[in-house]
C-alpha atoms as a PDB file:
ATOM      1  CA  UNK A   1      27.651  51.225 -53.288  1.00  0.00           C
ATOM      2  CA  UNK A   2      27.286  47.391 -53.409  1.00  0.00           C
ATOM      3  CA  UNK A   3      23.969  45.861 -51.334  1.00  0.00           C
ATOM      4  CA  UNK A   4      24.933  43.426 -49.518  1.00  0.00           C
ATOM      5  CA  UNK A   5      23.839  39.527 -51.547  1.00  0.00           C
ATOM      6  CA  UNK A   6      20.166  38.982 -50.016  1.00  0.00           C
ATOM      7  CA  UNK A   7      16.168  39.271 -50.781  1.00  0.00           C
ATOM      8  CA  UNK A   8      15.059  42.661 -51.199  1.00  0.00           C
ATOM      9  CA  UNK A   9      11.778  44.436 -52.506  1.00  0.00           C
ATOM     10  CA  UNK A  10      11.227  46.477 -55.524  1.00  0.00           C
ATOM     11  CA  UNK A  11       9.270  48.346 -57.466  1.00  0.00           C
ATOM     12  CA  UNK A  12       9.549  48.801 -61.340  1.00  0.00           C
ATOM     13  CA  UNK A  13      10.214  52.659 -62.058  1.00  0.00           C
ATOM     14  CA  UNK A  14      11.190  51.933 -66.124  1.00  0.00           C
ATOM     15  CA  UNK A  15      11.133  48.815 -68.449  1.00  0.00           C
ATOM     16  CA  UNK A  16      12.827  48.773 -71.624  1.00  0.00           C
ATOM     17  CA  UNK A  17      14.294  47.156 -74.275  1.00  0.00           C
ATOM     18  CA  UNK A  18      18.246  47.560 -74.577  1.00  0.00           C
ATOM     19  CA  UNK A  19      21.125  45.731 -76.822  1.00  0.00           C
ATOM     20  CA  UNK A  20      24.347  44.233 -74.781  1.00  0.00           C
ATOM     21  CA  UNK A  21      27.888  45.176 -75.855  1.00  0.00           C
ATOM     22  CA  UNK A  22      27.969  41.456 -77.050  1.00  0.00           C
ATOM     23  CA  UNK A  23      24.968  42.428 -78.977  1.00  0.00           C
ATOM     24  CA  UNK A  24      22.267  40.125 -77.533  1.00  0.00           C
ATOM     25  CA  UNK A  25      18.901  41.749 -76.751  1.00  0.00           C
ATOM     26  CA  UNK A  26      17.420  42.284 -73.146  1.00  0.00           C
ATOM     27  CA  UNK A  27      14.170  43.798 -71.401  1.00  0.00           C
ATOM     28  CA  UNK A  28      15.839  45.774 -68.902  1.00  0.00           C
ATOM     29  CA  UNK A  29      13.567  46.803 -65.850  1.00  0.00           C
ATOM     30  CA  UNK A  30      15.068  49.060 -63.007  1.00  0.00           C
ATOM     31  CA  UNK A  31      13.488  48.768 -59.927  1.00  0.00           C
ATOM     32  CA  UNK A  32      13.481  50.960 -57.044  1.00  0.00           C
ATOM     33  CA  UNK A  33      14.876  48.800 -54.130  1.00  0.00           C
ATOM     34  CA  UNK A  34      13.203  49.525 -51.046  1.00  0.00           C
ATOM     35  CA  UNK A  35      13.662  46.929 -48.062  1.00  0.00           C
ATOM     36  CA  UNK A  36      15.746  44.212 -47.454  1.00  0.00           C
ATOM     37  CA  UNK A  37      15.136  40.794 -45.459  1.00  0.00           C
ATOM     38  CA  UNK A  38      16.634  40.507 -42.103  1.00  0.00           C
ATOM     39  CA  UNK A  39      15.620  37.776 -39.793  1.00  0.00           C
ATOM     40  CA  UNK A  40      12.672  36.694 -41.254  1.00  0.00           C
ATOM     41  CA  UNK A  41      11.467  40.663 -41.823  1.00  0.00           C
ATOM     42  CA  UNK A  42      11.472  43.502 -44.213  1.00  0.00           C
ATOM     43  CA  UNK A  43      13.553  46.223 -43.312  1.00  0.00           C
ATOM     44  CA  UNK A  44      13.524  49.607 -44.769  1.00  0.00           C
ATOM     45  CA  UNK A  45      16.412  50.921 -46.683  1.00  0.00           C
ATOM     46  CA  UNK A  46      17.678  54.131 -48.214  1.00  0.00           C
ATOM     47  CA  UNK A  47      15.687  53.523 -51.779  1.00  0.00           C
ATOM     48  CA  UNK A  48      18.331  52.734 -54.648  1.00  0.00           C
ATOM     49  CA  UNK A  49      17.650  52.244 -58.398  1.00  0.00           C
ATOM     50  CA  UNK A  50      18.514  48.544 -59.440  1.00  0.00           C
ATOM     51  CA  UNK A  51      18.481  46.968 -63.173  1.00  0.00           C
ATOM     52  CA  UNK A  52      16.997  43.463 -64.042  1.00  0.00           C
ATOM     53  CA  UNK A  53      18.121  42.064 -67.244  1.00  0.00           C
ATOM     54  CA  UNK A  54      16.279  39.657 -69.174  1.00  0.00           C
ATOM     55  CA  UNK A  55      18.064  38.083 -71.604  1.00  0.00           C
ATOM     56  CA  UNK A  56      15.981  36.862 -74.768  1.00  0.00           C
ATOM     57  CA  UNK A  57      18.636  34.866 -77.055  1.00  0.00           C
ATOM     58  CA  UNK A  58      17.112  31.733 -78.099  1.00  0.00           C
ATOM     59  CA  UNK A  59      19.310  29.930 -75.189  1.00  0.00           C
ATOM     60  CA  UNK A  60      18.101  32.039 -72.392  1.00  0.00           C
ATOM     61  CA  UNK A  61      14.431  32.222 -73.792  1.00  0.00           C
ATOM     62  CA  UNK A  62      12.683  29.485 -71.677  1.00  0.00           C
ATOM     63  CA  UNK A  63      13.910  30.801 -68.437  1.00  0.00           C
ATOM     64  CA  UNK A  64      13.400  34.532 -69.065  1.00  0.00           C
ATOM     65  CA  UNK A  65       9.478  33.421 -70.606  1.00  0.00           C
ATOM     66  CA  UNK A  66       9.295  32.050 -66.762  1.00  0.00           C
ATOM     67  CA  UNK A  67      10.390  34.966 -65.662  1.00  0.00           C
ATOM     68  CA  UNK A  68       8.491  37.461 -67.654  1.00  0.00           C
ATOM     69  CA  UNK A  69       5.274  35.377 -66.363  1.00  0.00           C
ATOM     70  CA  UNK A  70       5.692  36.009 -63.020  1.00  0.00           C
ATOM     71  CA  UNK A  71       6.311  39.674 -63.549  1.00  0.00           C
ATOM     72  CA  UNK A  72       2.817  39.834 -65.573  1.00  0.00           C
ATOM     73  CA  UNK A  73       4.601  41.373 -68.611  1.00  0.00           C
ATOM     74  CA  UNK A  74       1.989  42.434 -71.013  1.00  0.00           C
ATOM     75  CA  UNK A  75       3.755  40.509 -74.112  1.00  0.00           C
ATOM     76  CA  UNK A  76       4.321  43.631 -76.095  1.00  0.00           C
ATOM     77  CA  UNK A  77       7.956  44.486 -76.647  1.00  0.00           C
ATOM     78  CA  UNK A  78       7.684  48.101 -78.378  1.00  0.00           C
ATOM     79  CA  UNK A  79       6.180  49.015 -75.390  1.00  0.00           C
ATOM     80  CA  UNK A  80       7.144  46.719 -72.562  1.00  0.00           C
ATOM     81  CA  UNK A  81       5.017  46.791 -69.032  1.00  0.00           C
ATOM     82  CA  UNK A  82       5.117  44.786 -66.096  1.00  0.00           C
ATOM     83  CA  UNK A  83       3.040  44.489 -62.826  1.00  0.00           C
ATOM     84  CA  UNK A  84       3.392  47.552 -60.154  1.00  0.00           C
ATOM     85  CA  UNK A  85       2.915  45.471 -57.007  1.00  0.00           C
ATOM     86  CA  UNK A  86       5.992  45.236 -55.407  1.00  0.00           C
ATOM     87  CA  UNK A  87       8.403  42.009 -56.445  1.00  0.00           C
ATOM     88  CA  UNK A  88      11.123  40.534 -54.509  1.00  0.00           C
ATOM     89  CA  UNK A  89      14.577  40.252 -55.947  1.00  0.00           C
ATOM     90  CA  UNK A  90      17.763  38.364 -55.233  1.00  0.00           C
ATOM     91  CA  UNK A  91      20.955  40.198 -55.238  1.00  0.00           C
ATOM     92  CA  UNK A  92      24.410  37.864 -55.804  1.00  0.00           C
ATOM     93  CA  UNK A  93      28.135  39.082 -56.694  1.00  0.00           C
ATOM     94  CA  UNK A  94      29.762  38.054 -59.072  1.00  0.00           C
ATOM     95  CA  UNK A  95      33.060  38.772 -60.471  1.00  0.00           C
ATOM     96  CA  UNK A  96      33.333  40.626 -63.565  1.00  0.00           C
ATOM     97  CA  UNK A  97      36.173  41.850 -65.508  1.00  0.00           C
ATOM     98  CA  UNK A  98      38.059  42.118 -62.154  1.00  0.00           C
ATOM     99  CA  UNK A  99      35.265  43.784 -60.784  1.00  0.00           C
ATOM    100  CA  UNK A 100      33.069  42.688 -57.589  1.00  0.00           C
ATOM    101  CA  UNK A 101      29.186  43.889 -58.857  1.00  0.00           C
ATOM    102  CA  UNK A 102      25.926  43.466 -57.996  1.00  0.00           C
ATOM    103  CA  UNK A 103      23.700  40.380 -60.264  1.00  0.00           C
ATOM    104  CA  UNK A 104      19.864  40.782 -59.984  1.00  0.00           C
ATOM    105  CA  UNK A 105      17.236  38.155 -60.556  1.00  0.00           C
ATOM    106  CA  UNK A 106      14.036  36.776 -59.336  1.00  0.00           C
ATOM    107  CA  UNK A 107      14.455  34.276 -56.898  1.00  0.00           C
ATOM    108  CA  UNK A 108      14.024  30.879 -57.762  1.00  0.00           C
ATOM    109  CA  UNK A 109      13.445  29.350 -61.108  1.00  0.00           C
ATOM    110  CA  UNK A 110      10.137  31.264 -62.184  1.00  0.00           C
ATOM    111  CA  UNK A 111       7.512  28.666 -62.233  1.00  0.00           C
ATOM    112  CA  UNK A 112       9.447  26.039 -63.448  1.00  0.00           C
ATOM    113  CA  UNK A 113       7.828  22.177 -62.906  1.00  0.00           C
ATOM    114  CA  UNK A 114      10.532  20.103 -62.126  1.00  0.00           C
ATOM    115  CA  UNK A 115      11.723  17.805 -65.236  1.00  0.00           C
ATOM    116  CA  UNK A 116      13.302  14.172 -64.026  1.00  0.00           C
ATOM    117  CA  UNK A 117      16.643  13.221 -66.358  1.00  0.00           C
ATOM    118  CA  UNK A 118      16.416  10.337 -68.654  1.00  0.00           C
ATOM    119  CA  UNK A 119      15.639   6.941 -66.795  1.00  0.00           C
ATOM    120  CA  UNK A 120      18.998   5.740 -68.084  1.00  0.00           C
ATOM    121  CA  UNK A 121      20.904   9.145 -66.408  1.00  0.00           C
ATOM    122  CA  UNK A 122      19.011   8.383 -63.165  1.00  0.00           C
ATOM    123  CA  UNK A 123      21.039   4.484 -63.981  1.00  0.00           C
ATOM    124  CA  UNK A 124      23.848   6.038 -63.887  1.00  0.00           C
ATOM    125  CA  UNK A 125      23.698   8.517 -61.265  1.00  0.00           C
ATOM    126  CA  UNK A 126      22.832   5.216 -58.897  1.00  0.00           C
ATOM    127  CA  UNK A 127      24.962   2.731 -59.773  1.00  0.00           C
ATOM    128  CA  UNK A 128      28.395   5.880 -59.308  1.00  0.00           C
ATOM    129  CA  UNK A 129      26.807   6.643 -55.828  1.00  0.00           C
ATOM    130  CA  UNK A 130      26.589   2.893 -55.050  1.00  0.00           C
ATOM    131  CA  UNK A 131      30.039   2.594 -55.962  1.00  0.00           C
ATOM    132  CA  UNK A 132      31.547   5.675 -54.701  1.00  0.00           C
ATOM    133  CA  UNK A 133      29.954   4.331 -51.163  1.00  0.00           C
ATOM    134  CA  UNK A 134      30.759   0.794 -51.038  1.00  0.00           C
ATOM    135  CA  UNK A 135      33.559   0.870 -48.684  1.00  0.00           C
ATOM    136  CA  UNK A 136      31.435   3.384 -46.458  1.00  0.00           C
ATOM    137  CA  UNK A 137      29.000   0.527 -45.405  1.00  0.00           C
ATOM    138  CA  UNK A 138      26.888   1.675 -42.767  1.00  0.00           C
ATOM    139  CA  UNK A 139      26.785  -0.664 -39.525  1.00  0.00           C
ATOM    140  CA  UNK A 140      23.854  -3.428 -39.302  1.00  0.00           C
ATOM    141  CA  UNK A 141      22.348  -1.595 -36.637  1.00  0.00           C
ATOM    142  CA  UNK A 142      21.999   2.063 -35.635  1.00  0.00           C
ATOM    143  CA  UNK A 143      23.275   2.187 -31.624  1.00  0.00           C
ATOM    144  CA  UNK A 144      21.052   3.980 -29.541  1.00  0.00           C
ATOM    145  CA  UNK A 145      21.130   7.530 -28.798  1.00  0.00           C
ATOM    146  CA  UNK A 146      22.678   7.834 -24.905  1.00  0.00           C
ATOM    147  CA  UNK A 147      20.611   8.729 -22.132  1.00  0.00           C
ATOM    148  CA  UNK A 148      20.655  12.521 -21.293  1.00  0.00           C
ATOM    149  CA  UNK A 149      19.032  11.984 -18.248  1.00  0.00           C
ATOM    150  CA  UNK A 150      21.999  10.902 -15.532  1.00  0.00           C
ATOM    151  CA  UNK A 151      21.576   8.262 -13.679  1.00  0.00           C
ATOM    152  CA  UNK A 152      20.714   9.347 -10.179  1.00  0.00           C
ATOM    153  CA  UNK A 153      23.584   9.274  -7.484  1.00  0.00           C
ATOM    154  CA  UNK A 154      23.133   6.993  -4.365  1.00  0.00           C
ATOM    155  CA  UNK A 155      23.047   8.977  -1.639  1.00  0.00           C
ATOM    156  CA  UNK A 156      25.461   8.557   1.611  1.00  0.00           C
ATOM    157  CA  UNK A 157      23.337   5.040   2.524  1.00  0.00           C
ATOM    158  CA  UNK A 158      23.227   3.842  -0.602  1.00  0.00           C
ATOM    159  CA  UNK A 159      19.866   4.751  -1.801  1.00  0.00           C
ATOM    160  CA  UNK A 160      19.293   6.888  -4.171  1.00  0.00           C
ATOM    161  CA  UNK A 161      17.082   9.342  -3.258  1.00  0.00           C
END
């Protein structure tokens, strides 16, 4: 059964190393899924076994070292361990092989400082928003918001209260 895409709560039962059918190798971790945010709360579910891949080609390898940091992983592959304190995961669906399924991942970017693009992208980026917008000008001055008090109502002699 699919979980609906969300935040949930986990803890690692098993973490080991496995090969995709591509061939690329991954530290797989299943967690035991055990509440779900609602509202701004964790709500208890049913518990249900749930596998985090990590990827480690050399292309994924930056954001899966990220990721392996936050999880405390001890750095030793033959025998892989992460922390026990719970973690919270992000479910998403994706489409695969005509199939609706379940994608697991920490939420967020691991730790990751942001990195600014090249001054000369940041050029760029400016001068194709100026010019996408040049025909949207904005007008010389913002009108002021209208009164949402009403204006009282004379009475029957004219004054109004």
């Amino acid at each position: 059964m699919l979980l609906a895409a969300g935040n949930y709560t986990g803890v690692s039962k098993d973490v080991g190393m496995d090969t995709s059918k591509k061939g690329s190798t991954y530290l797989d971790i299943i967690f035991e899924i055990t509440h779900v945010a609602e509202n701004g709360q964790w709500i208890g579910i049913d518990p249900q076994d749930r596998h985090l891949r990590l990827f480690l080609t050399d292309a994924a390898w930056s954001y899966t070292e990220r990721k392996l940091d936050d999880l405390e992983f001890n750095g030793d592959f033959k025998n892989p361990q992460i922390t026990d304190k719970g973690v919270i995961l992000e479910c998403e669906h994706e489409i695969y092989e005509g199939q609706t399924r379940e994608k697991w991942d920490l939420p967020g970017d691991g730790n990751r400082d942001r990195q600014a693009p090249p001054d000369d992208e940041l050029r760029k980026l400016s001068a194709r928003y100026k010019t996408a917008t040049a025909n949207n000008k904005m007008p010389a001055g913002i009108p002021s918001m209208p009164s949402t008090t009403p204006e009282p109502s004379p009475t029957p002699d004219g004054i109004p209260f």
